[in-house]
Structure formats: structure tokens, C-alpha cells
Protein backbone atom coordinates (compact mmCIF):
# COMPACT_ATOMS: atom_id res chain seq x y z
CA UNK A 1 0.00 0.00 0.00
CA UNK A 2 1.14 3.88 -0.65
CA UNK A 3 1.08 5.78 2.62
CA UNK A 4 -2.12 7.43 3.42
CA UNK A 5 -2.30 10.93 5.28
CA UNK A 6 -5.42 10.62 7.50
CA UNK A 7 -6.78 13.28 9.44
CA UNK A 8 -8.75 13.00 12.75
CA UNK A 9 -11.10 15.98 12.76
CA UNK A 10 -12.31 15.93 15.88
CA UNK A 11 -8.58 15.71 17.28
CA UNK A 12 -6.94 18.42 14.99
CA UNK A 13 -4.43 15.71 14.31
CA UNK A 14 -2.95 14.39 10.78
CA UNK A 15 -1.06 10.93 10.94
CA UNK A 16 0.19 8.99 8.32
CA UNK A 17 0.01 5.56 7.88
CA UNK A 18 1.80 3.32 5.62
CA UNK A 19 -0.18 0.14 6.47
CA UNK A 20 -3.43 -1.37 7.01
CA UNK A 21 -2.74 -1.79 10.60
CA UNK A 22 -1.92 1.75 10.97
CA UNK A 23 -5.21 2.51 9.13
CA UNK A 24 -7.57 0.69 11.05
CA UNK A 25 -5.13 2.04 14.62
CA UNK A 26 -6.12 5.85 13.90
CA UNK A 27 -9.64 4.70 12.74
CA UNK A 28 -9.82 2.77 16.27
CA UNK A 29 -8.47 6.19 18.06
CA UNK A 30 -10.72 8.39 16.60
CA UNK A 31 -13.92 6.30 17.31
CA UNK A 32 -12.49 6.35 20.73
CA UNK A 33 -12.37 9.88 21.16
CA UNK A 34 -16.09 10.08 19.59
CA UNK A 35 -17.42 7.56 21.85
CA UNK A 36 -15.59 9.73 24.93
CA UNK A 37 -17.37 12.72 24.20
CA UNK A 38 -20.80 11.09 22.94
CA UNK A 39 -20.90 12.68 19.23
CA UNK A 40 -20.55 11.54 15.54
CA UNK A 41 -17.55 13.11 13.63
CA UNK A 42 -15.18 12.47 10.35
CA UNK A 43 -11.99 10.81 9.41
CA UNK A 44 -10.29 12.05 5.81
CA UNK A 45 -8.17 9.57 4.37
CA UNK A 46 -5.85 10.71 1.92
CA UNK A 47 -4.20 9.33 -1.08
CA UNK A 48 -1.01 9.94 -2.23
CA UNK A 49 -2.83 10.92 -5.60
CA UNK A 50 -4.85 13.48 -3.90
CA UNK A 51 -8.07 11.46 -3.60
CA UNK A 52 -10.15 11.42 -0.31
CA UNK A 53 -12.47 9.46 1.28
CA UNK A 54 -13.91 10.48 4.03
CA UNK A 55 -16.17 8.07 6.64
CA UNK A 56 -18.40 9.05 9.66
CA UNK A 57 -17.50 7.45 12.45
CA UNK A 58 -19.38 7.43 16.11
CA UNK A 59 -22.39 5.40 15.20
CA UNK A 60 -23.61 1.82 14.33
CA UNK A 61 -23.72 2.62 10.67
CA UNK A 62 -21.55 5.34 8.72
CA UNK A 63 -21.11 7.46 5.74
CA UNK A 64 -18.93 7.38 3.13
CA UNK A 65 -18.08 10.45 1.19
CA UNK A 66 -15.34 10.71 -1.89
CA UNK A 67 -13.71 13.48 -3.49
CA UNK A 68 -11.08 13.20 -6.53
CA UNK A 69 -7.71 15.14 -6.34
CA UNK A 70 -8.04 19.16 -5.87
CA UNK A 71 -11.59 18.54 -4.87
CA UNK A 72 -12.68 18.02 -8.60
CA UNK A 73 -16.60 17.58 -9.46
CA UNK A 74 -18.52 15.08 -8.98
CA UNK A 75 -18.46 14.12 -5.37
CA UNK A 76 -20.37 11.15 -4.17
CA UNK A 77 -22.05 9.76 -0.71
CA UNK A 78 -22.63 6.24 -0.28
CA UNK A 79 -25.71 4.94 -0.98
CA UNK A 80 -27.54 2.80 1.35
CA UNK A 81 -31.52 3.03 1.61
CA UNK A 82 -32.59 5.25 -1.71
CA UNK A 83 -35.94 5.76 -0.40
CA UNK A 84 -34.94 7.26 3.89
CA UNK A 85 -35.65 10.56 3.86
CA UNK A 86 -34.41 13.06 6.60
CA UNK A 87 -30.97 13.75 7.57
CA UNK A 88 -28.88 13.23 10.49
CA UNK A 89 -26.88 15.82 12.46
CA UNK A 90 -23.12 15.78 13.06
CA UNK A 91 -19.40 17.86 13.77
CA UNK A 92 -16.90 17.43 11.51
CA UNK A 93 -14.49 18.19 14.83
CA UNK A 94 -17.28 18.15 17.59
CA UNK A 95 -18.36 21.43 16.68
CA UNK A 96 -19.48 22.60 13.30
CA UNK A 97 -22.53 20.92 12.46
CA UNK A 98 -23.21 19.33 8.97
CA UNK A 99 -26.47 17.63 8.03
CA UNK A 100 -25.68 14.14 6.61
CA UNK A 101 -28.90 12.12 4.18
CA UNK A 102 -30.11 9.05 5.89
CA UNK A 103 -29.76 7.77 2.48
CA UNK A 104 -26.02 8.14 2.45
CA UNK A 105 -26.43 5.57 5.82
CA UNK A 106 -24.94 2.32 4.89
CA UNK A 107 -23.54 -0.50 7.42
CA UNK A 108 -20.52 -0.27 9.67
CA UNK A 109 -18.85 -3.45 7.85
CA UNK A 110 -19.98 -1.98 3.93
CA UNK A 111 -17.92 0.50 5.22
CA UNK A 112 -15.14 -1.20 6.49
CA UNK A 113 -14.78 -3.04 3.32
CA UNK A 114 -15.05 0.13 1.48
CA UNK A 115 -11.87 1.49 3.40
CA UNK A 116 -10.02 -1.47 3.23
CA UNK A 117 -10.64 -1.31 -0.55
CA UNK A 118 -9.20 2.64 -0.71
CA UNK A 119 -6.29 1.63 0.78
CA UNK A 120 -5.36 -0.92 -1.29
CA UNK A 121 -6.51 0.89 -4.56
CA UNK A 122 -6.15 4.44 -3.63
CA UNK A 123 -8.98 4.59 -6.45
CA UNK A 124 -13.06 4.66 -5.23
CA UNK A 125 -14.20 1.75 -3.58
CA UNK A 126 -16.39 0.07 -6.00
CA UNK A 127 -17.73 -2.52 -3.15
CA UNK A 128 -20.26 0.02 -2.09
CA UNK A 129 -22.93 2.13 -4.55
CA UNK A 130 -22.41 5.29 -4.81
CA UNK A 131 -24.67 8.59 -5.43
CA UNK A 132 -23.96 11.86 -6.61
CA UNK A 133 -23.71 14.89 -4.33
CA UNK A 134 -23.80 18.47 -4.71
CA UNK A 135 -22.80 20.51 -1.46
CA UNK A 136 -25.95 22.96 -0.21
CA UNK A 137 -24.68 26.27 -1.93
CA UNK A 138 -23.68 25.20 -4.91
């Protein structure tokens, strides 16, 4: 695997990792430090090629979000139940809130195998669908 920049929101912290162990180590801390302070955040992981994938972490189920290099249209949620409506609140770092489509909920292991796909392919994980997003605002 390339090394991987990944940054804990919630923690203000950027680690790299440069295996799957150290992947899956920083994923562990920062659902730690969710569960310790009882709210839903982010974790960015970053390819060497500038791709990102981000994944919502502090819950039973997650999110998956991906972005190409230089934050290039289209971006993309996961797609889990096409027909939930509503959104769910959460912090990127435990502070700023961002709404997040039930939709985009899929399960904890979907996304698991999603990450574990990223970081072998550094390319979008195709074991997971996929749906186009547009940011509010734009």
C-alpha cells in the first residue's frame, strides 16, 4: 500500500500511515475519542494521488463520502436506503454541524470493506454504490 495521510477531525491531528494496521489504529483512536465525548464526527483519508475518502465514524452505521484530487466535481455519498428521507446531524471536529442524508447511511462493515478497498486501490471503492452529491450552496 502507498502511505495514506489521514486526518482526525475531531482531534486536529494528521497521521500517516503506511499500512493497514496503521489505518484501522487511527480509525480505532478516533472512534475512541467520539465515543468519549458522545458525538458523531469524520476521518479524511488521503491518497497519495490526492483522492479522499472520508467516513463518519461514532455510530452503528456510517457514511462514506469521496472526493477526486483538488476537490474536482462530482463528489459522491454512499448509498444505502434510496428511499430514507431526513438527515442526520453531526461535527466534523465536535463542533461545526453538517447535516448528513439518511440515504447516504450504509452498514458499519460496507464501510469497512469500502476502506479497506481505498487503501489498497487508492482509487473509489467500488464494493459500495455510490450517489452523486452536490454541497448545499452550490
Amino acid at each position: 500500500m502507498q502511505p495514506l495521510a489521514i486526518r482526525l477531525r475531531a482531534a486536529r491531528k494528521r497521521v500517516v500511515a503506511e499500512s493497514e494496521q496503521e489505518v484501522h489504529a487511527a480509525l480505532t483512536a478516533a472512534e475512541q475519542e467520539a465515543d468519549r465525548v458522545g458525538k458523531t464526527a469524520l476521518v479524511d483519508f488521503e491518497a497519495a494521488n490526492g483522492s479522499r475518502l472520508s467516513m463518519l465514524i461514532g455510530r452503528a452505521e456510517t457514511s462514506m463520502s469521496w472526493r477526486y484530487a483538488g476537490d474536482e466535481e462530482p463528489r459522491f455519498l454512499s448509498l444505502g436506503d434510496p428511499n430514507a428521507t431526513g438527515s442526520l446531524a453531526l461535527s466534523r471536529d465536535f463542533k461545526d454541524r453538517v447535516d448528513v442524508p439518511r440515504w447516504s447511511m450504509i452498514t458499519r462493515a460496507d464501510g469497512l470493506a469500502a476502506l479497506n478497498q481505498f487503501v489498497a486501490s487508492n482509487d473509489i471503492p467500488e464494493c459500495i454504490q455510490w450517489a452523486d452529491y452536490v454541497p448545499p450552496g452550490r
